[in-house]
Protein backbone atom coordinates (compact mmCIF):
# COMPACT_ATOMS: atom_id res chain seq x y z
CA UNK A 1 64.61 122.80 7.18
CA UNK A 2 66.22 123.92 10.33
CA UNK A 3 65.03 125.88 12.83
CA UNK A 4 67.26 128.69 12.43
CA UNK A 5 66.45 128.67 8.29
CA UNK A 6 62.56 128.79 8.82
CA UNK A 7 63.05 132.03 10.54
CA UNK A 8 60.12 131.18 13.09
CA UNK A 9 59.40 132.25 16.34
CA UNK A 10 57.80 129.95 18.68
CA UNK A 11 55.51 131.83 21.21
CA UNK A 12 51.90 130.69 22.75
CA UNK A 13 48.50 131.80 22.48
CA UNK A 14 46.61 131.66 25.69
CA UNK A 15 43.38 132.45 27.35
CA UNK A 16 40.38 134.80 25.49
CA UNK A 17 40.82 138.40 24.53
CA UNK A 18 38.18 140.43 25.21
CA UNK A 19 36.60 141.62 21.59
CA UNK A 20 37.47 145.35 21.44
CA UNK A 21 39.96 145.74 24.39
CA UNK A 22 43.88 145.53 23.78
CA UNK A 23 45.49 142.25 23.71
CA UNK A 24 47.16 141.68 26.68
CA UNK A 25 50.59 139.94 25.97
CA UNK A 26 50.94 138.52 29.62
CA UNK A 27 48.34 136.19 28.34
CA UNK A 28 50.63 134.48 25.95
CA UNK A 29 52.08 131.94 28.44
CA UNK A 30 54.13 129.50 28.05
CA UNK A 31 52.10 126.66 29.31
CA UNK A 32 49.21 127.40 26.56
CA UNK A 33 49.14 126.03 23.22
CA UNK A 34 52.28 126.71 21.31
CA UNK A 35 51.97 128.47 17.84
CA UNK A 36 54.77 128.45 15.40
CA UNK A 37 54.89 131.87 13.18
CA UNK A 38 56.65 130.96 9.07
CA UNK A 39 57.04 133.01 6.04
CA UNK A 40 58.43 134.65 3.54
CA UNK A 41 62.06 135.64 4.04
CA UNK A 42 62.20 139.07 2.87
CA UNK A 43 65.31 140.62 4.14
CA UNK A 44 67.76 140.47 0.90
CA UNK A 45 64.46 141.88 -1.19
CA UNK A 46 63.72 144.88 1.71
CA UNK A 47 68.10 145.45 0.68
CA UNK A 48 67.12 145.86 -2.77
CA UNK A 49 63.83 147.61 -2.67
CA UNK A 50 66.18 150.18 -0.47
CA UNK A 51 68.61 150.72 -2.84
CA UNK A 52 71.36 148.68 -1.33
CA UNK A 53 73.71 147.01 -4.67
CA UNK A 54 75.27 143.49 -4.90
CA UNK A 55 78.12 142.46 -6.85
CA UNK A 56 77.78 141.29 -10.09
CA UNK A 57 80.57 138.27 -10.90
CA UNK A 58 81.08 136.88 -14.50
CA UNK A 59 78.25 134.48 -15.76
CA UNK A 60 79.40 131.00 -14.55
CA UNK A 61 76.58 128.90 -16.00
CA UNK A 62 74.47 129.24 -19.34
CA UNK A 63 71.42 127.48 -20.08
CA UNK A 64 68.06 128.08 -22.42
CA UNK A 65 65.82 130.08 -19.55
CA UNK A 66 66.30 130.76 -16.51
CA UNK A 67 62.59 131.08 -14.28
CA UNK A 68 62.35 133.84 -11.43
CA UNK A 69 60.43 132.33 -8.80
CA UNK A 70 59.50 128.93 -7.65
CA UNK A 71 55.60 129.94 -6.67
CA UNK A 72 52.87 127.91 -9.07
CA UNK A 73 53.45 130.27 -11.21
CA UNK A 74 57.81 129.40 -11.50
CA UNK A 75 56.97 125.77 -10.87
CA UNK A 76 54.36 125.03 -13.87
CA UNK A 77 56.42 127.34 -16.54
CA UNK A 78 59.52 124.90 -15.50
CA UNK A 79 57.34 121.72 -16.05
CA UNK A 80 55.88 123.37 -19.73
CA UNK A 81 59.48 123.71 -20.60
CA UNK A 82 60.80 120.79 -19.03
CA UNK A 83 62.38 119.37 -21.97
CA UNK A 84 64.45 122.26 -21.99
CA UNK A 85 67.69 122.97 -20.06
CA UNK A 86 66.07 125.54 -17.42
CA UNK A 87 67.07 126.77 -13.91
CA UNK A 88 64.48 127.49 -11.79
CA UNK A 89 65.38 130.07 -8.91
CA UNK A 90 63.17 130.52 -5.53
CA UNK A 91 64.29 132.58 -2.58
CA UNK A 92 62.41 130.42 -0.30
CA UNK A 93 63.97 126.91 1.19
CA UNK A 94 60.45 125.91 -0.02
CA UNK A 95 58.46 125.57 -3.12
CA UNK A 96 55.01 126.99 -3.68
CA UNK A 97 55.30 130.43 -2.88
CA UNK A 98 51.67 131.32 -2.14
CA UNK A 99 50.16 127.84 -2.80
CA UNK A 100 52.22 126.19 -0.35
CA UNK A 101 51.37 123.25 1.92
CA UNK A 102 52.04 122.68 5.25
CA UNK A 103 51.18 119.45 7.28
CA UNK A 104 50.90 118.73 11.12
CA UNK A 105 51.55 114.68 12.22
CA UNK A 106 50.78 113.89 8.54
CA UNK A 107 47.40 115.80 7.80
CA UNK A 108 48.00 118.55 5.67
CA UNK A 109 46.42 121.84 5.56
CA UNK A 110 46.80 125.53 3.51
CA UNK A 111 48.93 128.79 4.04
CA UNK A 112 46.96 130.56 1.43
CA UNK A 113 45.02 129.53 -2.15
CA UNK A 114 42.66 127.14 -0.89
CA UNK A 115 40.67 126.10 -3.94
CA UNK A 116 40.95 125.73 -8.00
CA UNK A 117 37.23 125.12 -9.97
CA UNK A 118 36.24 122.28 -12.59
CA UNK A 119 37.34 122.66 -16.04
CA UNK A 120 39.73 125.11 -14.90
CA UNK A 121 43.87 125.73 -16.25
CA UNK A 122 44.32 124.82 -12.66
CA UNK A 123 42.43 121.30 -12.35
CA UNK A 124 43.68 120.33 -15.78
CA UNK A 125 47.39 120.47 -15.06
CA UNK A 126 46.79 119.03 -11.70
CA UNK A 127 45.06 116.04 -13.51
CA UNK A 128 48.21 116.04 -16.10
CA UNK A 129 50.81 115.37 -12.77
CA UNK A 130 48.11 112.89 -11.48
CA UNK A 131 45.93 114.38 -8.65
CA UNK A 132 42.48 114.43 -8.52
CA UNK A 133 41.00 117.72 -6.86
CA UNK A 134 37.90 116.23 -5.27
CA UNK A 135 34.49 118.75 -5.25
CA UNK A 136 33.75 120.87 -2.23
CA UNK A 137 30.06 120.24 -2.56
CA UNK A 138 29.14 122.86 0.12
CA UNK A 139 27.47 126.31 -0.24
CA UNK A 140 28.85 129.11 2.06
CA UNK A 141 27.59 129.39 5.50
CA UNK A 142 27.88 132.41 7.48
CA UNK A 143 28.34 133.07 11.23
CA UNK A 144 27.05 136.55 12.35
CA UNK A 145 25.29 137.94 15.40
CA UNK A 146 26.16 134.59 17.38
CA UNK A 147 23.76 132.37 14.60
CA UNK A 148 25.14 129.83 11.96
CA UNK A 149 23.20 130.58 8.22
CA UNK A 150 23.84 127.88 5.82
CA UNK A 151 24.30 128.67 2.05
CA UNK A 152 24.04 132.32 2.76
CA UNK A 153 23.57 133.55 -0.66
CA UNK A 154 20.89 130.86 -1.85
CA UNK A 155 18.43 129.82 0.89
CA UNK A 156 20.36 131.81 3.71
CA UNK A 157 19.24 135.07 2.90
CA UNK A 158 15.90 134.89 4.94
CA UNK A 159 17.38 133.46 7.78
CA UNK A 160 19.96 136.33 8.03
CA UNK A 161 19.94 137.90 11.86
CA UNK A 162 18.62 141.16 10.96
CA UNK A 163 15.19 142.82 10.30
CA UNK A 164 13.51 142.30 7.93
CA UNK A 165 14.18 145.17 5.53
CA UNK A 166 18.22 144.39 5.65
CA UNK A 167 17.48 141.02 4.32
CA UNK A 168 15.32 142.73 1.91
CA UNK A 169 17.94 144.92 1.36
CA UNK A 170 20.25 141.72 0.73
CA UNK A 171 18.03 140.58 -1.82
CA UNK A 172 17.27 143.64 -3.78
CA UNK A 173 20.69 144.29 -4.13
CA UNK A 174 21.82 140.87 -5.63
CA UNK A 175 18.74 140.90 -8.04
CA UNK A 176 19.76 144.32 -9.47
CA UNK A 177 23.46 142.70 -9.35
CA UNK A 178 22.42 140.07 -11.28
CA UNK A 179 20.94 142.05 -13.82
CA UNK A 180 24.41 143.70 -15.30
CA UNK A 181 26.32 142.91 -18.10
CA UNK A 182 29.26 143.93 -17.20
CA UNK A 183 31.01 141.85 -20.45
CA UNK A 184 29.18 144.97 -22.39
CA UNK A 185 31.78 147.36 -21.40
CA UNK A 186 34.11 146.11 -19.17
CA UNK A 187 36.15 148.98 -18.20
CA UNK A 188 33.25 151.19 -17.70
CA UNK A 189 32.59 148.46 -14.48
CA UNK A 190 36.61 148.71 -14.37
CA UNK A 191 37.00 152.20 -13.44
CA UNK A 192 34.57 152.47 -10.51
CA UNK A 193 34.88 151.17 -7.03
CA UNK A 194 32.72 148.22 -5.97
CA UNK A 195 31.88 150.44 -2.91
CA UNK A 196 29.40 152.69 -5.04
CA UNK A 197 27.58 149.98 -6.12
CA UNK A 198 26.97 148.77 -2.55
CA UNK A 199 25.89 152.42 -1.80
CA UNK A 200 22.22 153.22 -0.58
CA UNK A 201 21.86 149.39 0.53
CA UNK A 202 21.92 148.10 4.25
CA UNK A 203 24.99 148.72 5.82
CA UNK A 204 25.51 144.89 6.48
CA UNK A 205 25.71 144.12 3.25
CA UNK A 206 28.88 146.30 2.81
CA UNK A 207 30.23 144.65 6.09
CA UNK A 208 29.57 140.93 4.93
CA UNK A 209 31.31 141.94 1.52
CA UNK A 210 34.47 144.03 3.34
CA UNK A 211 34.97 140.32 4.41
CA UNK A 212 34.74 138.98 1.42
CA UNK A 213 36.56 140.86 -1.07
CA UNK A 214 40.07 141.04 1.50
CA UNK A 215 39.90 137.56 1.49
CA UNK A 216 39.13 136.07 -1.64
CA UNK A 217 40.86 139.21 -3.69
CA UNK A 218 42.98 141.42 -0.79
CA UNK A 219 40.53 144.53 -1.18
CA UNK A 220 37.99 146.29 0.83
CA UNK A 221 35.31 147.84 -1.76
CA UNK A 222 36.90 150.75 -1.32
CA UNK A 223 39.46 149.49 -2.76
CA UNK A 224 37.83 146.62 -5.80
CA UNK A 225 36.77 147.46 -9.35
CA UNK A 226 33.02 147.20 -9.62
CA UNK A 227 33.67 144.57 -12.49
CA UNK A 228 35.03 142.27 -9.86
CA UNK A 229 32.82 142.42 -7.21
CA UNK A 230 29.87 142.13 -9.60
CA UNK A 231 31.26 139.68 -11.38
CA UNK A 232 31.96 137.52 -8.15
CA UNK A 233 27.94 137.75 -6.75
CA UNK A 234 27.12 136.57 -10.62
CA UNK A 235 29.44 133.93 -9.79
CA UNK A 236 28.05 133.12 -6.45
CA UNK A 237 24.49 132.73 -7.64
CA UNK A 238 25.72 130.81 -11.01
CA UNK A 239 27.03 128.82 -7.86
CA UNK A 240 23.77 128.49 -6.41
CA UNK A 241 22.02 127.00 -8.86
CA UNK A 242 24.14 125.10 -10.88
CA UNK A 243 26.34 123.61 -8.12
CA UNK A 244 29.66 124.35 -6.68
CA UNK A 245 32.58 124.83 -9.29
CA UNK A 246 35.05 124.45 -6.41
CA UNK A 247 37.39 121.79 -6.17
CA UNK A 248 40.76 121.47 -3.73
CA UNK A 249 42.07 119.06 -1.69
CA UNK A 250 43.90 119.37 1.82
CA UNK A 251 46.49 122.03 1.45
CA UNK A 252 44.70 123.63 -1.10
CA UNK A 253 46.41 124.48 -3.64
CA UNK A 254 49.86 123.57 -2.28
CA UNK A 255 48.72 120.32 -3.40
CA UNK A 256 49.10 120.88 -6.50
CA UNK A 257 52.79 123.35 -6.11
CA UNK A 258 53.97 120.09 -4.09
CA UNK A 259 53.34 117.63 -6.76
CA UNK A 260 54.55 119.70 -9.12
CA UNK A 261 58.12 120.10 -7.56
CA UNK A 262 58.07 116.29 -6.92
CA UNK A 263 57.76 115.87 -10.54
CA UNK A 264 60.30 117.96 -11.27
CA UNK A 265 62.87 116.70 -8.78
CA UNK A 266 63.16 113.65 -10.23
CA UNK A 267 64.35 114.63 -13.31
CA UNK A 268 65.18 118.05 -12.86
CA UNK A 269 67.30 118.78 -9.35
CA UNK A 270 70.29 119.91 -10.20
CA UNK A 271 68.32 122.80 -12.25
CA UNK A 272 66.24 123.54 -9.29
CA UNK A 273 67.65 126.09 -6.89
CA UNK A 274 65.94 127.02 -3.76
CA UNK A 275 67.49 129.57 -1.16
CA UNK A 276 68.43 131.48 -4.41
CA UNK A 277 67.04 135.61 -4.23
CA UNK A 278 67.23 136.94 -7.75
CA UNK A 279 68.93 140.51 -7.42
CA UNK A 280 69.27 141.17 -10.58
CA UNK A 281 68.15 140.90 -13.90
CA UNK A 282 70.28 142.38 -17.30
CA UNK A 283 68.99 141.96 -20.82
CA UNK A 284 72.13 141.98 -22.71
CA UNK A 285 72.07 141.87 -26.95
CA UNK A 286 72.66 137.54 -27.15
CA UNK A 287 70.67 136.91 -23.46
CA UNK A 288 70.01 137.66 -20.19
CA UNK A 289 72.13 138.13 -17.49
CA UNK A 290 70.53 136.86 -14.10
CA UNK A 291 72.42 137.55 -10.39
CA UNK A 292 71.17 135.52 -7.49
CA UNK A 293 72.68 135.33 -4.25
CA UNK A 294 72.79 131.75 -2.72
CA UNK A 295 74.33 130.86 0.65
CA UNK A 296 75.10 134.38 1.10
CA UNK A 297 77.49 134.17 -2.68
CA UNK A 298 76.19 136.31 -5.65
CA UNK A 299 76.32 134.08 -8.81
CA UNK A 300 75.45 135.41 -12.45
CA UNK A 301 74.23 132.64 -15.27
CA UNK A 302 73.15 133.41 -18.40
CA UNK A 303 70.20 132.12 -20.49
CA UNK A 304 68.78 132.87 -23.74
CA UNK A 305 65.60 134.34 -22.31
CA UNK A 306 63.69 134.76 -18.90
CA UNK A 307 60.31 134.19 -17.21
CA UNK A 308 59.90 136.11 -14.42
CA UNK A 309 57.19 134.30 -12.45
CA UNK A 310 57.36 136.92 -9.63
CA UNK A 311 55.33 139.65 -8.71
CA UNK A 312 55.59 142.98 -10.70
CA UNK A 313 56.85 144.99 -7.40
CA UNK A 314 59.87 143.10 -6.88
CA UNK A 315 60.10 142.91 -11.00
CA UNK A 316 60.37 146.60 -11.32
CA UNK A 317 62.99 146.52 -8.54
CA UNK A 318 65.51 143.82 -10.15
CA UNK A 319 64.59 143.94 -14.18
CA UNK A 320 67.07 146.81 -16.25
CA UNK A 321 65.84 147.91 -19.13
CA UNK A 322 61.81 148.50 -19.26
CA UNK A 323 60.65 151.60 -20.08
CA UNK A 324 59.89 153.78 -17.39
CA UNK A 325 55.88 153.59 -18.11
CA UNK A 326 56.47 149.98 -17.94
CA UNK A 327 57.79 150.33 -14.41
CA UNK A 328 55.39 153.11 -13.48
CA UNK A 329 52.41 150.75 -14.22
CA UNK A 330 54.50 147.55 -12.28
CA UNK A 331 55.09 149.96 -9.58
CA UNK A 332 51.22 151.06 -9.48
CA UNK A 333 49.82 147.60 -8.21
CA UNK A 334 49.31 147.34 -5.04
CA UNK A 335 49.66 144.25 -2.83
CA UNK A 336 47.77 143.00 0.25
CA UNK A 337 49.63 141.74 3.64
CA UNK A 338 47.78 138.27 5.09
CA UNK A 339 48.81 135.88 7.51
CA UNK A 340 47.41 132.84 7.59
CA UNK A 341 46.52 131.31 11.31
CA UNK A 342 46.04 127.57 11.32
CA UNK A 343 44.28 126.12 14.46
CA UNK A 344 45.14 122.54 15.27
CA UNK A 345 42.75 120.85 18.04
CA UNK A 346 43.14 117.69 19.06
CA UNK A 347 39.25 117.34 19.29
CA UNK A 348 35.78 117.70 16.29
CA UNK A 349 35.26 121.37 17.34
CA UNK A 350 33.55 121.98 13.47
CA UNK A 351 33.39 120.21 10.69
CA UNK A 352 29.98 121.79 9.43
CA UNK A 353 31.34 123.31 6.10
CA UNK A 354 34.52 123.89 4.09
CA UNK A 355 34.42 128.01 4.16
CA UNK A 356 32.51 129.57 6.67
CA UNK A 357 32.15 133.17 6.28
CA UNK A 358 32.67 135.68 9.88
CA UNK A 359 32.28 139.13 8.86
CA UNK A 360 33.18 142.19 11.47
CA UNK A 361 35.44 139.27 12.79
CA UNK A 362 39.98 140.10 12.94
CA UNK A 363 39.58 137.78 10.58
CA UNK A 364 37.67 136.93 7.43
CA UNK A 365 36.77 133.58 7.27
CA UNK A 366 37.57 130.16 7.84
CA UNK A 367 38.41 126.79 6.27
CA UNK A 368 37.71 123.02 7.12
CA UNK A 369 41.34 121.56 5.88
CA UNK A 370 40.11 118.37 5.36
CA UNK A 371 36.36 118.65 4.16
CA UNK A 372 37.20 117.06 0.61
CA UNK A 373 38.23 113.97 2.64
CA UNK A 374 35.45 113.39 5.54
CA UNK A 375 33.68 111.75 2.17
CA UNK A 376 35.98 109.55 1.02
CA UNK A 377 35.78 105.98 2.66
CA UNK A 378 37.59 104.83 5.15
CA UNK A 379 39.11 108.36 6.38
CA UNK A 380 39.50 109.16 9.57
CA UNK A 381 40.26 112.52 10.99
CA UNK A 382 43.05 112.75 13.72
CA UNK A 383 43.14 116.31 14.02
CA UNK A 384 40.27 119.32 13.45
CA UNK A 385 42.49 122.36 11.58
CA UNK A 386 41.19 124.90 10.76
CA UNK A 387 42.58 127.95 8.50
CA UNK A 388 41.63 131.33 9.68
CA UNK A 389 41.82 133.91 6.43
CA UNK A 390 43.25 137.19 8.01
CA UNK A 391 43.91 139.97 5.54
CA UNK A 392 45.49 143.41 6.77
CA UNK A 393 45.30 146.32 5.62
CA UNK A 394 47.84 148.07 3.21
CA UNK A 395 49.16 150.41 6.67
CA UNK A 396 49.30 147.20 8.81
CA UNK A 397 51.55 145.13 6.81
CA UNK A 398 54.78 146.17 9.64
CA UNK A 399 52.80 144.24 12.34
CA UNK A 400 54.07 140.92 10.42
CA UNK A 401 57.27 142.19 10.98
CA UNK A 402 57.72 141.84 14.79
CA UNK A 403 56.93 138.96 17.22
CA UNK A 404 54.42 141.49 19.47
CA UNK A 405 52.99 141.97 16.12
CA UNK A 406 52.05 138.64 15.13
CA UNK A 407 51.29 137.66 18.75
CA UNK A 408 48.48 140.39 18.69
CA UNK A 409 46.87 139.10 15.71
CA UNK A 410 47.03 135.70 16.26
CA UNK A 411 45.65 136.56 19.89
CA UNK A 412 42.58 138.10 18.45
CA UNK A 413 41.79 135.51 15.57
CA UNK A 414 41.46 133.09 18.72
CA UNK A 415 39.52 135.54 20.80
CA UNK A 416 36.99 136.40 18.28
CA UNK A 417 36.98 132.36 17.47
CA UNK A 418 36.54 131.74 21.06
CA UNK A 419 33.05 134.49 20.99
CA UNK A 420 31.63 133.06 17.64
CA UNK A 421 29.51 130.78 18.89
CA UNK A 422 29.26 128.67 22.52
CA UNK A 423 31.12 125.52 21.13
CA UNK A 424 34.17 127.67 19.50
CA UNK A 425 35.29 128.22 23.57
CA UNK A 426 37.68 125.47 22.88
CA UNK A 427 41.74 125.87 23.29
CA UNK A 428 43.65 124.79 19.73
CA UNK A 429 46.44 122.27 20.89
CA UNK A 430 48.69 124.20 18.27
CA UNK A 431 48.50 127.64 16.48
CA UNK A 432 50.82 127.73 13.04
CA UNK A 433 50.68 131.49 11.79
CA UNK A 434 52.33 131.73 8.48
CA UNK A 435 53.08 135.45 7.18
CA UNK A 436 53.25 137.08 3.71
CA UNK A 437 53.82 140.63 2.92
CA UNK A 438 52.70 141.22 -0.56
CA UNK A 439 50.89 137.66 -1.45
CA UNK A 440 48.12 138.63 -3.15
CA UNK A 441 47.78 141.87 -6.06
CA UNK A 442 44.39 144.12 -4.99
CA UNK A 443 41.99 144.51 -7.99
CA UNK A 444 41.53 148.21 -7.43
CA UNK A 445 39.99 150.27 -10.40
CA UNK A 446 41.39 150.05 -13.84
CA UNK A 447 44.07 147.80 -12.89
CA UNK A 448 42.76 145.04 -15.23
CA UNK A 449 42.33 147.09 -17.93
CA UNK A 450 44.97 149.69 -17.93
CA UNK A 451 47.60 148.89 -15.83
CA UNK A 452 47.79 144.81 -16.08
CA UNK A 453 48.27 145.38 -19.81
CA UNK A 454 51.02 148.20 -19.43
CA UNK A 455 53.17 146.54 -16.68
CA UNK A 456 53.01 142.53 -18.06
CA UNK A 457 54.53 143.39 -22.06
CA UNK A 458 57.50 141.18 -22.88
CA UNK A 459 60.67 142.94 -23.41
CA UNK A 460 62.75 141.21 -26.19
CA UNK A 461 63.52 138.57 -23.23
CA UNK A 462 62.13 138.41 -20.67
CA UNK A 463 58.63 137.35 -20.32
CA UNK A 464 56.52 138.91 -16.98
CA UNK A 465 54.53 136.19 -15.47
CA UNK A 466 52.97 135.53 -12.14
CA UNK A 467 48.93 135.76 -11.83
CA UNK A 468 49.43 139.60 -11.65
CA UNK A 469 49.94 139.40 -15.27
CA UNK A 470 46.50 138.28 -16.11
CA UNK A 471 43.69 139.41 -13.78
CA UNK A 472 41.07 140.66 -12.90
CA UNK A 473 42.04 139.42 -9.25
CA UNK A 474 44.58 136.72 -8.01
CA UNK A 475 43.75 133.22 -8.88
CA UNK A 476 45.82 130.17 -9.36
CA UNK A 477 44.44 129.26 -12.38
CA UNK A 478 45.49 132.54 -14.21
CA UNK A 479 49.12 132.06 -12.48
CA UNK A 480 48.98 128.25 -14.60
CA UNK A 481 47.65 129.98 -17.59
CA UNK A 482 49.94 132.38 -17.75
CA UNK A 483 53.04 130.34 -17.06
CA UNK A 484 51.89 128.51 -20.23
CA UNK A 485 51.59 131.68 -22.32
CA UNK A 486 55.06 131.70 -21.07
CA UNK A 487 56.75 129.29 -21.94
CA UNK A 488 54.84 129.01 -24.93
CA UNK A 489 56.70 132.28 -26.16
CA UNK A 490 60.06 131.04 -25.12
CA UNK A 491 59.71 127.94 -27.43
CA UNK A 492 58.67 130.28 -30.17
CA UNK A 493 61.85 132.42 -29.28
CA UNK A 494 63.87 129.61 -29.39
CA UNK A 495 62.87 128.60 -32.50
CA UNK A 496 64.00 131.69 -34.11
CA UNK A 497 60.54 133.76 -33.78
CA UNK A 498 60.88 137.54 -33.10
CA UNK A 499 59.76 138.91 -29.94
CA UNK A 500 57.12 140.76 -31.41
CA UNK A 501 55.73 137.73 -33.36
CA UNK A 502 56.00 135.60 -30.15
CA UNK A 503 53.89 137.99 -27.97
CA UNK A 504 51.03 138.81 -31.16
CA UNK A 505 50.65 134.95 -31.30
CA UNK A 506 49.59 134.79 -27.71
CA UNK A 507 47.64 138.06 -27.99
CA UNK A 508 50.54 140.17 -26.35
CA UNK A 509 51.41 143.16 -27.71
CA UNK A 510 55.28 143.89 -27.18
């Protein structure tokens, strides 16, 4: 990919930034370590979500579906169908969309979707393409008040940095968590926020979760369903005691997105297109007309029906036909900006844990790249990465936009890195910042179990994908799962099953 194609800035990190004091841009000199910002490429999708129209030229090319999207989501539909004559369209140079990997002299690491769990949609296909996710093994640790608390929500608890009624506080709180059903009446938990059942508890507690819940699901409390939040400490202390579910390996999930497209590409090539921005989707009475631009040329193909494996806010925008409730609930989900800031150092600065939560931090947590590996024999690690988590808010998501902006937050990720603890006052050798807009949907109330089910109904079709289909939060596995309910309905189509039959056997209702 060349330079000019990534879109990437190169600019430098240098020096500490005070905690709480602007960041100083003078400080980013060019003899300090260099840091290389990536993303999405959003400009032809800003030209549609503003209104802006594309030619439409007569279909040139026909085939049996055509898949929106070359995420996990795009790439596992096209292997389900891959005896099938597909074309697979991505508007990235890339594959893997949010579960994308990224490697530095050979050692890989994540730009997002570090993990999948055992037994999981996600570690069965992996397994299918032949990788073995290897366990994480390692309870959460937690840095706060300038002290290191290992497995903070088994043992850590009572070694928490605060009196001791706010780790009493800690404790009360997940025992009466713990004590919900919320699988009695889900969207009772559904409609209320996550906040109000943190309320009249020790303020830390909401601080250590408004960490949390950005990272792992792109939502404050404020902003969560109860049902997820409780359902995530039950899943925490199920953790606990059983062991860790968690499985990955380095690059996270982009492991799994990069074997996927290998597999493809060797059979499959000529029906892969990436550098291809879907602008437009028609339904027509014998298929579905789909306009792409590629290399700057708008090109319409036809296919007999169509996933689309892309979120439901650029869906609304390039679908015709839904009904306008369908849109209205597509159009209600909200999204989450989040870079991504990988530190490279050319020195061990930690390799303690695999996800090390650093609430009241620019930044949510961080991740060990290669912990899965520093077990397996004879491995050897050249470089120490590690992957800062560093959700925005919703009102923040233009600082991704310009080079001060991403220069600012990469600034203070190191800064606060830097005043963690002593031994973090180490320079990275590189900084890689990857950007995303809208990665990740935000589980706010009653968006499992009003609007998912509104916004994700198959018109006679097209199929609506993507892990925003499923729920309750973002998670690869229910991107996998979903691709397969996918492409599972296609076959059915093509075998002369009605839309409405199709969806009921999948519990869909059209």
């Amino acid at each position: 990919m060349s330079p000019t194609r990534r879109d990437f800035i190169r600019f430098v990190v240098a020096g500490s930034v005070a905690a709480g004091c602007p960041v100083d841009l003078s400080l980013l000199a060019a003899d300090a370590p260099e840091a290389l910002v990536d993303g999405e490429h959003n400009e032809i999708c800003h030209k549609v979500r503003d209104g802006i129209t594309f030619p439409k030229p007569p279909v040139s090319t026909t085939c049996d579906v055509i898949i929106a999207g070359g995420g996990v989501s795009g790439l596992s539909a096209a292997y389900f169908l891959r005896d099938f004559d597909f074309l697979l369209l991505e508007k990235e140079p890339h594959w893997g969309g949010n579960a994308y990997l990224e490697e530095f002299e050979g050692q890989a690491f994540a730009t997002g979707s570090a993990f999948a769990e055992k037994g999981s949609d996600a570690e069965a296909l992996s397994r299918e393409i032949g990788l073995t996710l290897l366990p994480v093994n390692c309870p959460d640790p937690t840095i706060v008040n300038g002290k290191w608390i290992k497995d903070t929500w088994g043992g850590g608890l009572d070694s928490l940095p605060y009196p001791l009624a706010v780790r009493e506080s800690f404790k009360k709180w997940r025992k009466d968590m713990l004590a919900i059903n919320v699988s009695k009446n889900v969207a009772h938990y559904d409609s209320q926020t996550f906040a109000s059942f943190l309320h009249g508890y020790a303020p830390e507690l909401k601080q250590w979760w408004d960490a949390y819940g950005p990272s792992n699901w792109g939502a404050r409390s404020e902003d969560t369903s109860a049902l997820v939040g409780i359902q995530e400490i039950q899943w925490i202390s199920d953790s606990v005691e059983k062991g860790d579910p968690r499985v990955t390996l380095p690059g996270g999930n982009g492991a799994i997105s990069k074997k996927l497209a290998e597999t493809l590409l060797t059979r499959h090539s000529q029906a892969m297109l990436g550098d291809s921005t879907v602008i437009s989707v028609d339904p027509q009475d014998n298929g579905v007309n789909v306009t792409y631009l590629r290399e700057g040329k708008p090109i319409t193909a036809q296919a007999k029906y169509v996933i689309m494996a892309t979120p439901k806010y650029i869906t609304a925008r390039i679908v015709s036909g839904m009904p306008a409730s369908q849109i209205d609930a597509m159009e209600a989900i909200r999204y989450c900006p989040y870079p991504v800031v990988n530190m490279i150092f050319d020195k061990p600065v930690y390799n303690k844990a695999y996800d090390t939560w650093c609430p009241g931090n620019s930044f949510t947590d961080f991740v060990l790249a290669d912990w899965v590996m520093k077990s397996q024999p004879g491995y050897v690690q050249r470089h120490n990465i590690l992957s800062f988590y560093t959700p925005l808010i919703e009102s923040e998501r233009n600082r991704l936009l310009t080079i001060n902006g991403c220069k600012e937050i990469a600034a203070h990720v190191l800064a606060d890195f830097h005043k963690l603890l002593p031994e973090f006052d180490v320079e990275p050798a590189e900084i890689r910042f990857y950007r995303r807009g809208h990665p990740m949907f935000m589980p706010t109330p009653e968006t499992f179990t009003k609007t998912i089910p509104a916004a994700r109904r198959p018109l006679d079709r097209v199929f609506f994908s993507n892990t925003d289909s499923v729920g309750p939060e973002s998670d690869v596995s229910n991107a996998i799962s979903e691709s397969r309910a996918g492409a599972e309905w296609v076959v059915k189509r093509l075998k002369g099953a009605s839309a409405a039959a199709a969806g009921a056997a999948l519990g869909i209702r059209g």
